[in-house]
C-alpha atoms as a PDB file:
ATOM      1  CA  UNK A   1       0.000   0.000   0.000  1.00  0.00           C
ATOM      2  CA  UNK A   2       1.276   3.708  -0.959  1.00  0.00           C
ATOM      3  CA  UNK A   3       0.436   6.525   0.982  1.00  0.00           C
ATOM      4  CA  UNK A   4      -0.671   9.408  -1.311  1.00  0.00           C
ATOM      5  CA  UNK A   5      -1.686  12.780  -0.529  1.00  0.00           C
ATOM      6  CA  UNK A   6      -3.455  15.672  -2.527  1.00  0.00           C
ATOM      7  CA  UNK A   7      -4.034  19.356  -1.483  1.00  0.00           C
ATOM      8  CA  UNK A   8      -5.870  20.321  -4.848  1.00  0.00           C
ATOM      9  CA  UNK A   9      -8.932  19.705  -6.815  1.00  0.00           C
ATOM     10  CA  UNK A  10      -9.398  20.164 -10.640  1.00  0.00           C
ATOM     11  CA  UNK A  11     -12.721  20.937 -11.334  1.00  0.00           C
ATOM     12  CA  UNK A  12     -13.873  22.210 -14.886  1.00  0.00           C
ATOM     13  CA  UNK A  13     -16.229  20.914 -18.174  1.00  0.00           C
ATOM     14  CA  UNK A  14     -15.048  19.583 -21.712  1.00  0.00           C
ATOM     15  CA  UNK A  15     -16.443  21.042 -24.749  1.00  0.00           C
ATOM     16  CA  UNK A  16     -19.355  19.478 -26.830  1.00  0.00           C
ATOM     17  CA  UNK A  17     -18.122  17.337 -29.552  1.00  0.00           C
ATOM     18  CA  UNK A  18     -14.711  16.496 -27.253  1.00  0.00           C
ATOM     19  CA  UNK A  19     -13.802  12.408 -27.162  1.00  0.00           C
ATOM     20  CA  UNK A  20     -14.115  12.437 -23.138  1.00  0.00           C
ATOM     21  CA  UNK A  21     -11.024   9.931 -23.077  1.00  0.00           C
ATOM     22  CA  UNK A  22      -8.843  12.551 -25.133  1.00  0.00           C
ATOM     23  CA  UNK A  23     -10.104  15.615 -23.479  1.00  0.00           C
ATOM     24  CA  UNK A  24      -9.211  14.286 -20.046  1.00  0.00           C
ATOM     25  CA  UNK A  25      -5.958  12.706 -20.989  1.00  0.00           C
ATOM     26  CA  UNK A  26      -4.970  16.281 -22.333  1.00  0.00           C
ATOM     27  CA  UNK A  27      -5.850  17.956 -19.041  1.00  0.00           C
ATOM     28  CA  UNK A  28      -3.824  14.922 -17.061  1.00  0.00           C
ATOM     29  CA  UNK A  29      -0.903  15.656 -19.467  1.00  0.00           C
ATOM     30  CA  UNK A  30      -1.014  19.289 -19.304  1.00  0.00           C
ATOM     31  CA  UNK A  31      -0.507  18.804 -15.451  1.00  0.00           C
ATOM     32  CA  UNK A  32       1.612  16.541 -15.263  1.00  0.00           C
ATOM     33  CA  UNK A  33      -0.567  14.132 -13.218  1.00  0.00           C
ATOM     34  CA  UNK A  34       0.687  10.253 -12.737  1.00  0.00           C
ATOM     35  CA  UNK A  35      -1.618   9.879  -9.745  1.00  0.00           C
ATOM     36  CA  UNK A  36      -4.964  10.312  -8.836  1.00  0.00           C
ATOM     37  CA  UNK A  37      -8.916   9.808  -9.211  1.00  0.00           C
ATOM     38  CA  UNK A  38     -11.332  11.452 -11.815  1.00  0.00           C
ATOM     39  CA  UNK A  39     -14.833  11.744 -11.462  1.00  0.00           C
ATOM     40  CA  UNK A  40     -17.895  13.637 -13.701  1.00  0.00           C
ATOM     41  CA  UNK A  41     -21.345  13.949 -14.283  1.00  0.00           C
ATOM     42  CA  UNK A  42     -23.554  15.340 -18.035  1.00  0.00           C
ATOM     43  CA  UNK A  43     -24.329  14.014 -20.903  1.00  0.00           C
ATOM     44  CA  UNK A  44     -22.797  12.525 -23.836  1.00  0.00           C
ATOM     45  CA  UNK A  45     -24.107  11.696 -27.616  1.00  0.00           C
ATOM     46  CA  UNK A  46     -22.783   8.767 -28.294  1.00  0.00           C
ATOM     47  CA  UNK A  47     -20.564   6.296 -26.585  1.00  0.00           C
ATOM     48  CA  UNK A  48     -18.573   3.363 -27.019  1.00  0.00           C
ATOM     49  CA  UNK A  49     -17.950   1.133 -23.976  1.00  0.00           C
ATOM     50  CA  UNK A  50     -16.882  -2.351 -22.971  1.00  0.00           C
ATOM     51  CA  UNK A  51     -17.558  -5.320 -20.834  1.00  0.00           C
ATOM     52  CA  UNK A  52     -14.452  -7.423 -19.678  1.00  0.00           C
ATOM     53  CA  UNK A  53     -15.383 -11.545 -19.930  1.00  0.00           C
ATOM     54  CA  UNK A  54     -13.314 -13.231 -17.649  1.00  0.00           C
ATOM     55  CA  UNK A  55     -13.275 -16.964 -19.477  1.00  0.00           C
ATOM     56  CA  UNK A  56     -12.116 -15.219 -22.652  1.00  0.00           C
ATOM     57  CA  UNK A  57      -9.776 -12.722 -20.782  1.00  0.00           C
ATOM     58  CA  UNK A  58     -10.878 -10.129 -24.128  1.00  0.00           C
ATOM     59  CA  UNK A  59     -13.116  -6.610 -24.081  1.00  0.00           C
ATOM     60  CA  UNK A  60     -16.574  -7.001 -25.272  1.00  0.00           C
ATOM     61  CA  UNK A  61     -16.614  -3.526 -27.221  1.00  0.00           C
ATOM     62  CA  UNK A  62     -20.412  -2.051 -27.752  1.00  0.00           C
ATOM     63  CA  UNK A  63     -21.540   1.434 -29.299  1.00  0.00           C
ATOM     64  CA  UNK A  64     -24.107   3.254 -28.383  1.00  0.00           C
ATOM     65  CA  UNK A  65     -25.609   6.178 -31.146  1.00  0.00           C
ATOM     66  CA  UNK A  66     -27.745   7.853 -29.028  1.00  0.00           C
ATOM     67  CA  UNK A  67     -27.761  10.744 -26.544  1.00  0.00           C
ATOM     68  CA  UNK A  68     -27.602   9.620 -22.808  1.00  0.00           C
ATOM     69  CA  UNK A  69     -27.247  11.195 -19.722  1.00  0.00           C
ATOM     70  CA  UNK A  70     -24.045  10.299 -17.430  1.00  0.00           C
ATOM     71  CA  UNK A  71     -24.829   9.282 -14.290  1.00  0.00           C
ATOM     72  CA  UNK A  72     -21.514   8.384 -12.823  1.00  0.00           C
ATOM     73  CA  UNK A  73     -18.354   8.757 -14.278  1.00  0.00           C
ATOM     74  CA  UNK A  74     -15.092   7.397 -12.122  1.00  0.00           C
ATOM     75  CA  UNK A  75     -11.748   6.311 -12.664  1.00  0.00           C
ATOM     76  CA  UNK A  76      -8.000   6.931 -11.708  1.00  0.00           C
ATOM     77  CA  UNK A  77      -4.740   7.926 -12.903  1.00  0.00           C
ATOM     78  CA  UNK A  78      -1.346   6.064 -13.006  1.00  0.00           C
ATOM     79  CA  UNK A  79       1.209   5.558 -15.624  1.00  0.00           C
ATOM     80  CA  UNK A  80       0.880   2.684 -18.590  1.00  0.00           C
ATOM     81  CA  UNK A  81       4.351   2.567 -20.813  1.00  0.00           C
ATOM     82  CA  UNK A  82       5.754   5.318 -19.041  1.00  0.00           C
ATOM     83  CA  UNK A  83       2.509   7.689 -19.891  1.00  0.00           C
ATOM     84  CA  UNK A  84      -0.500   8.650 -18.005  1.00  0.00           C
ATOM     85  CA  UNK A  85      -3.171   6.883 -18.034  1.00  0.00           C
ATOM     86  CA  UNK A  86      -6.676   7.461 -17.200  1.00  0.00           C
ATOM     87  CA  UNK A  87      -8.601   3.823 -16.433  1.00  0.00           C
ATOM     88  CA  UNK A  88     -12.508   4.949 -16.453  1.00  0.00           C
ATOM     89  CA  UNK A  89     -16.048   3.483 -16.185  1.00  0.00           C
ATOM     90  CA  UNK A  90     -19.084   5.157 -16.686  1.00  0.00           C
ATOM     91  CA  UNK A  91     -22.802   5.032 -16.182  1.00  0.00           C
ATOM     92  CA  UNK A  92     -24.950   5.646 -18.369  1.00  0.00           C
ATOM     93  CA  UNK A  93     -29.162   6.823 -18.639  1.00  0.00           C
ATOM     94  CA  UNK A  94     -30.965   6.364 -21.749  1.00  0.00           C
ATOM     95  CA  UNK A  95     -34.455   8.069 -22.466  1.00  0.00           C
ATOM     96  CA  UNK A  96     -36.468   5.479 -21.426  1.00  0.00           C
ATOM     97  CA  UNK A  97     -34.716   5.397 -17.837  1.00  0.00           C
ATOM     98  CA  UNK A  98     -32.494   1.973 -18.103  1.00  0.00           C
ATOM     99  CA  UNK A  99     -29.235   2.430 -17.212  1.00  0.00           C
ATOM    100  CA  UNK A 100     -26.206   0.805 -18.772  1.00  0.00           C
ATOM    101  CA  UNK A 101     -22.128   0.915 -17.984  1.00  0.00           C
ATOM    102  CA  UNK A 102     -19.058  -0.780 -18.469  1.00  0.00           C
ATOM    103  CA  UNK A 103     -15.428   0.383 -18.757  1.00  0.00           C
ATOM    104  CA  UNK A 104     -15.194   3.848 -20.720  1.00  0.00           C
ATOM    105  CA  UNK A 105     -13.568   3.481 -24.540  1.00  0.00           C
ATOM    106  CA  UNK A 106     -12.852   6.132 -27.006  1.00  0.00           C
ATOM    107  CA  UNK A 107     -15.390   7.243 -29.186  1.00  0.00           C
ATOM    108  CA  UNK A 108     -17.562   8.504 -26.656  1.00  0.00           C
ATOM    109  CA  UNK A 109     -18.301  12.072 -27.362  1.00  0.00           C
ATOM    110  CA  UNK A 110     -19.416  14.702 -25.214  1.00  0.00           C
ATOM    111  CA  UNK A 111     -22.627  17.021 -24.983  1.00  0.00           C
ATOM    112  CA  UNK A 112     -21.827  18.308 -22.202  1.00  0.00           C
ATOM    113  CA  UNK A 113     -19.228  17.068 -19.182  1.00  0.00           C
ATOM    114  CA  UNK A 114     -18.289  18.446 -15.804  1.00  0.00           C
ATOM    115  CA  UNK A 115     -15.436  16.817 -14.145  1.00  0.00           C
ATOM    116  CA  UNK A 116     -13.466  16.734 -11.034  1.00  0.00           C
ATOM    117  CA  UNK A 117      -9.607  15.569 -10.875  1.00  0.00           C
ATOM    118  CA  UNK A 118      -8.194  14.651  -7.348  1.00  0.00           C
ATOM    119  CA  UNK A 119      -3.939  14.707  -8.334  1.00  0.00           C
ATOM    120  CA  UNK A 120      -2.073  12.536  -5.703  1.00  0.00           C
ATOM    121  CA  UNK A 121       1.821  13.468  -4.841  1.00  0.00           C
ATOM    122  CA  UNK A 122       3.831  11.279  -2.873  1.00  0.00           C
ATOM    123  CA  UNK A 123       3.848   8.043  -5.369  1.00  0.00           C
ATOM    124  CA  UNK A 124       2.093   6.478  -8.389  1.00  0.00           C
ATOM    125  CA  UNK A 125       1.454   3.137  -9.635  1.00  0.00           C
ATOM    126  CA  UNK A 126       2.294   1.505 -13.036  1.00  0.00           C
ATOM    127  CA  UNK A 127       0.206  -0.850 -14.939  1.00  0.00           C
ATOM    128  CA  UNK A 128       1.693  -4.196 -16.303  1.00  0.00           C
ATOM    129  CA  UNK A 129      -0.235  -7.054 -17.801  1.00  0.00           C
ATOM    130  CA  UNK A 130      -1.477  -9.268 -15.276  1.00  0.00           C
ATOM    131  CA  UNK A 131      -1.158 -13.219 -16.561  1.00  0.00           C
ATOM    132  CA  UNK A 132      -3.575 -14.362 -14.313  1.00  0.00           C
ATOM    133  CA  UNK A 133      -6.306 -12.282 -15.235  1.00  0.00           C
ATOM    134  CA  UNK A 134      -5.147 -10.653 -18.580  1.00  0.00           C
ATOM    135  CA  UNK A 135      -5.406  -6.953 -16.578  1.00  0.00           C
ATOM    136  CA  UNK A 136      -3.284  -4.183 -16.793  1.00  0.00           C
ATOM    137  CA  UNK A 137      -3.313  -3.714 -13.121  1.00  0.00           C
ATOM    138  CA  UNK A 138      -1.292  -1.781 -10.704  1.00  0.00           C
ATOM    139  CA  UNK A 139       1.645  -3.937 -10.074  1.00  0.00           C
ATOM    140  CA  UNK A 140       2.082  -4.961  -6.329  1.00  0.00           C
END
């Protein structure tokens, strides 16, 4: 276990039409943050997310052409290949009030997005491929 500490909070929105994956990546870059937790709430007008099956150890990929509402969107930041790396999952409304989610992919494009960014100092984790469950997780 690391200890990590923050003493700052990044709060601001993406623009409509952004790729929410590239816009926040940008804003991690920009501040040179390798550790810490996202979170945001809107609405988005298409998206493109996956489900993880653990026999096959492979992403289920699914798209999604219609406008939704985000009800939850959370994930955290350490370095993959010497970059950061935002890992995200999101929740998502559709009109007719069912709710779907999995693990956030490019391609999902923003109507409109309000985030916060929590950057940790004191440590980061990397991500390596895990064998046994065919992860990149934090190594130990």
């Amino acid at each position: 276990m690391k200890k990590m500490v923050f003493n700052e909070v990044l709060q601001g929105r993406l623009n409509k039409g952004d790729d929410i994956i590239e816009g926040l990546t940008r804003i991690i870059t920009q501040n040179h943050i390798v550790a810490g937790v996202i979170s945001a709430i809107g609405a988005v007008s298409k998206a493109r997310i996956g489900y993880f099956d653990q026999e096959k150890k492979t992403y289920e990929e699914k798209e999604f052409e219609e406008p939704m509402e985000v009800l939850s969107l959370t994930g955290n930041i350490s370095l993959k290949d010497g970059l950061p790396f935002a890992h995200l999952h999101i929740v998502l409304s559709k009109r007719d009030y069912s709710v779907i989610g999995g693990h956030l992919y490019n391609g999902t494009i923003v109507y409109a997005l309000e985030y916060q960014i929590v950057p940790f100092y004191g440590g980061y984790f990397k991500r390596q491929l895990d064998d046994e469950t065919g992860l990149y997780l934090w190594e130990k």
